[in-house]
Protein backbone atom coordinates (compact mmCIF):
# COMPACT_ATOMS: atom_id res chain seq x y z
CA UNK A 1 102.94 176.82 46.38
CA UNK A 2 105.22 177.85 43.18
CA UNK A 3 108.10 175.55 43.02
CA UNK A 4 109.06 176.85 39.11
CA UNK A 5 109.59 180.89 37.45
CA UNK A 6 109.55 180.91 34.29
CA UNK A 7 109.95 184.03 32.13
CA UNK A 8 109.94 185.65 28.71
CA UNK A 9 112.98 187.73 27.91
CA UNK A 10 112.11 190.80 25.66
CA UNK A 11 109.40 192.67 27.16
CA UNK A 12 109.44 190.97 30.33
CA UNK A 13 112.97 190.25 31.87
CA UNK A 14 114.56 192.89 30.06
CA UNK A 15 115.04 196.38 30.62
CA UNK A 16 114.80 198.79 27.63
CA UNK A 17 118.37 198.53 27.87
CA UNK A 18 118.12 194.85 26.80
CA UNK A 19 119.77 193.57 30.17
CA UNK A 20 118.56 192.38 33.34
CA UNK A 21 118.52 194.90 36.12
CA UNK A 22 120.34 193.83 39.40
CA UNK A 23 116.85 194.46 41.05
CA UNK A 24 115.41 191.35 38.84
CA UNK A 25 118.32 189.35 38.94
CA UNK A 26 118.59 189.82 43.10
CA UNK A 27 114.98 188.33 43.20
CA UNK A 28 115.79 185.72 41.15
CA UNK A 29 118.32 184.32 43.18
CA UNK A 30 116.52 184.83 46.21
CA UNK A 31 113.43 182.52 44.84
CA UNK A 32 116.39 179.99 44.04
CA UNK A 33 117.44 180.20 46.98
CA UNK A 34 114.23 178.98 48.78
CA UNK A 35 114.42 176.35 46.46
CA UNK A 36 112.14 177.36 43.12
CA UNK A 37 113.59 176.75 40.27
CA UNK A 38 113.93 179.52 37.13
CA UNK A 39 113.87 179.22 33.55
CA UNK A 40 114.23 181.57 30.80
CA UNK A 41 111.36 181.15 27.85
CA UNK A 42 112.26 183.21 24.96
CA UNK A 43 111.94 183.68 21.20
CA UNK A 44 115.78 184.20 21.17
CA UNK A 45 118.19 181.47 20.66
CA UNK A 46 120.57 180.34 23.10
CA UNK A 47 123.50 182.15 22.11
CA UNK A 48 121.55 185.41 21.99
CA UNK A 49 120.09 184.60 25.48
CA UNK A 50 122.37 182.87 27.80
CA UNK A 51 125.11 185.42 27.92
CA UNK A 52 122.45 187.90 29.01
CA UNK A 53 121.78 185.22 32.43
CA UNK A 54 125.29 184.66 32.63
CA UNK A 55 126.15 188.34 33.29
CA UNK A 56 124.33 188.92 35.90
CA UNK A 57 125.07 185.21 37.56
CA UNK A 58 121.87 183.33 36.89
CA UNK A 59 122.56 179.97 36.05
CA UNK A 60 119.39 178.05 34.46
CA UNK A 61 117.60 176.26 31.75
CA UNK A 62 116.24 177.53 28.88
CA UNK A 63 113.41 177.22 26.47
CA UNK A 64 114.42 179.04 23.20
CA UNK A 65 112.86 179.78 19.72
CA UNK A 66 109.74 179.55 21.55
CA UNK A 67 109.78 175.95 22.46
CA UNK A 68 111.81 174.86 19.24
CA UNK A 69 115.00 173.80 21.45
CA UNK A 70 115.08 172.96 25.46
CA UNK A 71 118.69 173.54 26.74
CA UNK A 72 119.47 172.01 30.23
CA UNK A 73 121.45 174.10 32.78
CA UNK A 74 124.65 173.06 31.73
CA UNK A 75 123.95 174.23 28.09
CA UNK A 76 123.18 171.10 26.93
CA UNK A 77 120.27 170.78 23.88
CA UNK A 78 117.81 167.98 25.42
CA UNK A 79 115.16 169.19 22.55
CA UNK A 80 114.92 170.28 19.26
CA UNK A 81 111.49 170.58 17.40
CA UNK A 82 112.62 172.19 13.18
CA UNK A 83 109.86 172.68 10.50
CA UNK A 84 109.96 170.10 7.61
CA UNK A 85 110.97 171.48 4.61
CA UNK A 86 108.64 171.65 2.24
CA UNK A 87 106.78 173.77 4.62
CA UNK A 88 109.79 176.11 4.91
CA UNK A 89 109.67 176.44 1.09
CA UNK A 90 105.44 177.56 1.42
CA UNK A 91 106.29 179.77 4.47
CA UNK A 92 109.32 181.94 2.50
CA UNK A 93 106.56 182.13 -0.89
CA UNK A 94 104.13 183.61 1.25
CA UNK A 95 106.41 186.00 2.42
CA UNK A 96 108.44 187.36 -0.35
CA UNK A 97 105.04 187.14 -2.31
CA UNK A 98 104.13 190.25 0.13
CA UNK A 99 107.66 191.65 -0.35
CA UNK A 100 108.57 191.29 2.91
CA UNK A 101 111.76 190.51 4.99
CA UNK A 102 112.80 187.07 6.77
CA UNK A 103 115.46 185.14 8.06
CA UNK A 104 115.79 182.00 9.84
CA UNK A 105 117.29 180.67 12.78
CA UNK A 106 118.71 176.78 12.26
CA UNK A 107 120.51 174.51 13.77
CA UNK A 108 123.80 176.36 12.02
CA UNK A 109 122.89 179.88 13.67
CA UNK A 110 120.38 182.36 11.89
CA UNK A 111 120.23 183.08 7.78
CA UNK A 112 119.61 186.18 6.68
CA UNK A 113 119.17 187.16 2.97
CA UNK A 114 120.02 190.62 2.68
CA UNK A 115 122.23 192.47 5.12
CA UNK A 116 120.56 196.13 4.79
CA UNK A 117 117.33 194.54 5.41
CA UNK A 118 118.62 192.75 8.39
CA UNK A 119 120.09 195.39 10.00
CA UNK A 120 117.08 197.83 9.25
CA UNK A 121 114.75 195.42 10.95
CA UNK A 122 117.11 195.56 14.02
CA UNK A 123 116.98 199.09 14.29
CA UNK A 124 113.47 199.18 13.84
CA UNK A 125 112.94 197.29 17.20
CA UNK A 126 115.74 199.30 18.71
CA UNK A 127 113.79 202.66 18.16
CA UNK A 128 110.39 201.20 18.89
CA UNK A 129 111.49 200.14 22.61
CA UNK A 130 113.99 202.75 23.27
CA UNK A 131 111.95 206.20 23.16
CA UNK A 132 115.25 208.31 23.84
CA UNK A 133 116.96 207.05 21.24
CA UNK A 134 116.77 208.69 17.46
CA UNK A 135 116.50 206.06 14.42
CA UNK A 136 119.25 207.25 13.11
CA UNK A 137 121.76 206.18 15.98
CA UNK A 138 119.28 203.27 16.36
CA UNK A 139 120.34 201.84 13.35
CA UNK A 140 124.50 202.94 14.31
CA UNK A 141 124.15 200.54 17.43
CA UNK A 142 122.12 197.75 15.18
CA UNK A 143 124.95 197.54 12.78
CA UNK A 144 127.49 197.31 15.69
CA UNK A 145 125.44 194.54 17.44
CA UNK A 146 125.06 192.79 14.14
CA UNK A 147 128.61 192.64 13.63
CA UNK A 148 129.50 190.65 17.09
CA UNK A 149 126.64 188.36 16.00
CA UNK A 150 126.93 185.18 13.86
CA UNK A 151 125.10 186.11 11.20
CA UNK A 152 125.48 183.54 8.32
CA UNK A 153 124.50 185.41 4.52
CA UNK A 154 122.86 183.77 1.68
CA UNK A 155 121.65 185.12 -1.68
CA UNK A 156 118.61 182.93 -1.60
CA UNK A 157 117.04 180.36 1.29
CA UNK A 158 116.06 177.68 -0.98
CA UNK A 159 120.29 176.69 -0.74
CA UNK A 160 118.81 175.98 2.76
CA UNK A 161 115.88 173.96 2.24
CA UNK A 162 117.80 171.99 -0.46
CA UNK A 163 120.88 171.25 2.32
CA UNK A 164 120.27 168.53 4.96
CA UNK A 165 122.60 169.08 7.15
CA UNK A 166 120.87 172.29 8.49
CA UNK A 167 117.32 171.99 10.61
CA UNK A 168 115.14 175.25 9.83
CA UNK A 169 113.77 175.96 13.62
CA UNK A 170 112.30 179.21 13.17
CA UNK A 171 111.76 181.53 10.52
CA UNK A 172 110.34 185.35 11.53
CA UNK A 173 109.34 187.90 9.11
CA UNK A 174 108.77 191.72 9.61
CA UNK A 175 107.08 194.57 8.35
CA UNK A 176 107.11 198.30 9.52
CA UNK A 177 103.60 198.48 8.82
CA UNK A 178 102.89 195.83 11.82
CA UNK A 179 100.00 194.07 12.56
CA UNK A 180 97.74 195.39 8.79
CA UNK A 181 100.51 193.42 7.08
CA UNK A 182 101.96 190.95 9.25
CA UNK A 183 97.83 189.71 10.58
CA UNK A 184 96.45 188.60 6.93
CA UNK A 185 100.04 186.88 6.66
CA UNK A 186 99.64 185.05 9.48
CA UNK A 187 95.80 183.90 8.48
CA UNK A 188 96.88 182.60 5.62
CA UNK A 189 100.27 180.51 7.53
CA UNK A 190 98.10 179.45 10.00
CA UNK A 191 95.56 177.82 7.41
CA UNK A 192 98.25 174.75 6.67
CA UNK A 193 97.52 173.39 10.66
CA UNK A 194 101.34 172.18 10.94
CA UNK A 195 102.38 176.08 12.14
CA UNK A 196 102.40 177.92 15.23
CA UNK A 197 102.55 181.85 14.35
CA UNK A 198 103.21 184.35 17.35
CA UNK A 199 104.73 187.34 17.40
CA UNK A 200 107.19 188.94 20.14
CA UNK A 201 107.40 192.17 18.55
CA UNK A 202 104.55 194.32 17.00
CA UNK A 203 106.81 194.58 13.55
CA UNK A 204 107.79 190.90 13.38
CA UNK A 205 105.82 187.14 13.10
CA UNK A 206 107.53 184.42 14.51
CA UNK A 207 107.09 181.28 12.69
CA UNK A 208 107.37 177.80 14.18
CA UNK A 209 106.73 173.84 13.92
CA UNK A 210 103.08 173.31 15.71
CA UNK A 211 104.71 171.21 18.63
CA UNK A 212 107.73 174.04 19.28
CA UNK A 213 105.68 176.77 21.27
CA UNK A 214 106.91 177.86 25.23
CA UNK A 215 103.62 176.27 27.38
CA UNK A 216 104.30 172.71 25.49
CA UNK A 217 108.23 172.78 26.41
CA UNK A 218 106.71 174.15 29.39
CA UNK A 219 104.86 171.41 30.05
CA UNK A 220 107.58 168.69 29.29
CA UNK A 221 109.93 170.67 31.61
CA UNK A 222 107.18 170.80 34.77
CA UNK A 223 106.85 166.45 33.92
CA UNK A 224 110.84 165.74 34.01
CA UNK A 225 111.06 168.06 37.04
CA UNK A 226 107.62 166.41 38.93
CA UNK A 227 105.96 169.93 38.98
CA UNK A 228 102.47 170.34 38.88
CA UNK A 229 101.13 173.02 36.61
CA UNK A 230 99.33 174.44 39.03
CA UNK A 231 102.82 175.66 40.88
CA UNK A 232 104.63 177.37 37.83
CA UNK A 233 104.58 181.05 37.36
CA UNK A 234 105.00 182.45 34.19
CA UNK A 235 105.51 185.74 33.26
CA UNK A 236 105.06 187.72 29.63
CA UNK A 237 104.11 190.80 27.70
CA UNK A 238 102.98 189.15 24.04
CA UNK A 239 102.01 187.00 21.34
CA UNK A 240 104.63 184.01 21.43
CA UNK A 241 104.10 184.13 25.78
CA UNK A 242 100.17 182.97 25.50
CA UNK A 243 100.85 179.64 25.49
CA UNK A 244 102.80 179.32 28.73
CA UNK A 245 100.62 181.76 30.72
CA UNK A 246 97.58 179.96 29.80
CA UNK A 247 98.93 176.75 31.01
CA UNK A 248 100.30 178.27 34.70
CA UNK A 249 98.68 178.09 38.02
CA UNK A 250 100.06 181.39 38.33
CA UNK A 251 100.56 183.13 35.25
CA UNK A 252 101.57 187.16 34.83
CA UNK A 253 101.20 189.96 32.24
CA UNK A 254 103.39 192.75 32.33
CA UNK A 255 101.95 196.32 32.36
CA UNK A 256 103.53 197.14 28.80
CA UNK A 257 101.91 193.77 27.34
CA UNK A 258 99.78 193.77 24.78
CA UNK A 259 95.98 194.33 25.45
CA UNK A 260 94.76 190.62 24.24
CA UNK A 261 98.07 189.12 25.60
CA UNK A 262 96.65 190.65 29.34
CA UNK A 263 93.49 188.26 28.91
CA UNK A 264 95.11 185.50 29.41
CA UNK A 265 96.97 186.20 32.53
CA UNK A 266 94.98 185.63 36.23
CA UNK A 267 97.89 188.15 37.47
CA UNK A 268 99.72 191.75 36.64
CA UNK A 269 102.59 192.97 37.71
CA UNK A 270 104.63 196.17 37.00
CA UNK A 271 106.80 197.20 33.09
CA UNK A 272 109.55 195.49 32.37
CA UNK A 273 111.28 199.20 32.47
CA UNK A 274 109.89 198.93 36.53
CA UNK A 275 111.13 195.44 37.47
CA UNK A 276 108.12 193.68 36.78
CA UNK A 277 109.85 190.34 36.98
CA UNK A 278 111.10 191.21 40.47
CA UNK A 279 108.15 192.74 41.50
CA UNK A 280 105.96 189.68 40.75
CA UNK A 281 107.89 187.18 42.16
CA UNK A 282 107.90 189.30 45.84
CA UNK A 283 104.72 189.19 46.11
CA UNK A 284 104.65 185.78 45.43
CA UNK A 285 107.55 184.76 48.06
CA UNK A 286 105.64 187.21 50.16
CA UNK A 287 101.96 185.19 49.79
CA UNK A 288 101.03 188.36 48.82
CA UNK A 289 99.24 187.45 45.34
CA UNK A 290 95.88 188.71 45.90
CA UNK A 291 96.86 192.62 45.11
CA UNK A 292 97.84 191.45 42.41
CA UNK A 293 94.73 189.80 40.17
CA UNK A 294 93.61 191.05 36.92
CA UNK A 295 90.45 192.53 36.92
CA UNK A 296 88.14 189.90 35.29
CA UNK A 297 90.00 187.31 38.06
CA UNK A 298 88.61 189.86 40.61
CA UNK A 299 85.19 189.92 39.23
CA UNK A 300 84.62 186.29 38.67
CA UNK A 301 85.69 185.98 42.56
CA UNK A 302 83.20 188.48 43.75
């Protein structure tokens, strides 16, 4: 019986479009309805996420930055899991040492230290998930969106590893060359034991504290809400979603996931451009699961 939804944003809830259709967001609500309670897990913060709910009239928690911060359904922050600083300072080396683009989201919004790069970066993922759209406008509509955003400029990060009064939650770093770049990168991050490194695009790493990844706040959420594991359902399409759907009774990969990310789901459902999310959680209201295992579920069974 799944008494909690919980699913990734990009990739998964999100259209190309980067907005809920009314076909996921009519599901949604009717699995509230019965009682099943929804959450949002995303590598987004809150401010970049919740407005994207609020539109179409979903009201729910949230698990952002990939488990760094847990906001309760009336906005409220009831976690918040940074990376110590010192760490921060080793993380940023490691990158620019590759010359390669970051920024950081904190507790005072998200750093960036150079606005071209930013803004390139953001186009980049623009292009790669919207096939009819040409770089060029791409990068037109990223410097438009970047504009309504509160991006905070700084010549160099160290100003924010030297300030206390801002907690570094996440730091993600890109590279157009993807994974021949961003994988040795992410070896080498992943050597110091205190990180978690995922990714949620295949341009960008996302960078957090061990403890802040989506199926630990999962977990924490399914204790303060009496849920067994066993009846969440989590849906996701990469890197920084593993964590959740290997901890689900009844976890979900979307058809656009990435190949490895697919492994560790016992269910698939349709694209996020085909209203996976919605199609999922019919056949779940519908007890209509078993159409829907992944093929090594299927052949263990047999």
């Amino acid at each position: 019986m799944i008494e909690l939804i919980v699913s990734d944003m990009d990739g998964t809830l999100l259209n190309e479009k980067m907005k809920v259709s009314e076909t996921n967001a009519t599901a949604i609500k009717a699995a509230m309805k019965q009682g099943i309670h929804f959450m949002v897990a995303t590598g987004r913060g809150f401010t970049e996420a919740h407005p994207l709910l609020e539109e179409v009239g979903i009201n729910c928690s949230f698990i952002t930055l990939n488990g760094a911060q847990v906001y309760n359904e009336e906005g409220k922050v009831i976690q918040n899991i940074g990376i110590d600083k010192k760490t921060v300072h080793e993380i940023v080396a490691e990158i620019k040492k590759r010359n390669l683009y970051c920024e950081m989201t904190t507790s005072n919004g998200i750093y960036s230290d150079n606005k071209a790069k930013r803004i390139e970066s953001v186009a980049s993922l623009l292009y790669e998930t919207n096939p009819d759209t040409t770089y060029k406008m791409a990068v037109v509509l990223a410097a438009a969106r970047l504009e309504i955003m509160n991006i905070n400029y700084v010549e160099d990060y160290e100003q924010l590893v030297h300030d206390d009064s801002i907690e570094i939650l996440k730091v993600i770093a890109f590279s157009d060359e993807g994974r021949k770049v961003l994988g040795p990168l992410t070896e080498d991050l992943e050597k110091s034991g205190n990180l978690a490194v995922t990714a949620s695009f295949v341009n960008n790493i996302e960078i957090n504290n061990i403890n802040a990844q989506k199926g630990i706040a999962l977990e924490e959420a399914a204790k303060k809400l009496n849920i067994p594991l066993e009846n969440i359902m989590t849906l996701g399409d990469n890197f920084n979603d593993v964590s959740m759907l290997k901890v689900a009774g009844y976890s979900f990969a979307m058809e656009n996931a990435e190949e490895e990310v697919k492994t560790y789901a016992k269910y698939r459902t349709t694209s996020n451009n085909s209203n996976g999310v919605a199609h999922a959680i019919t056949l779940a209201l519908n007890n209509n699961l078993e159409s829907a295992k992944a093929p090594s579920i299927m052949e263990n069974a047999e």
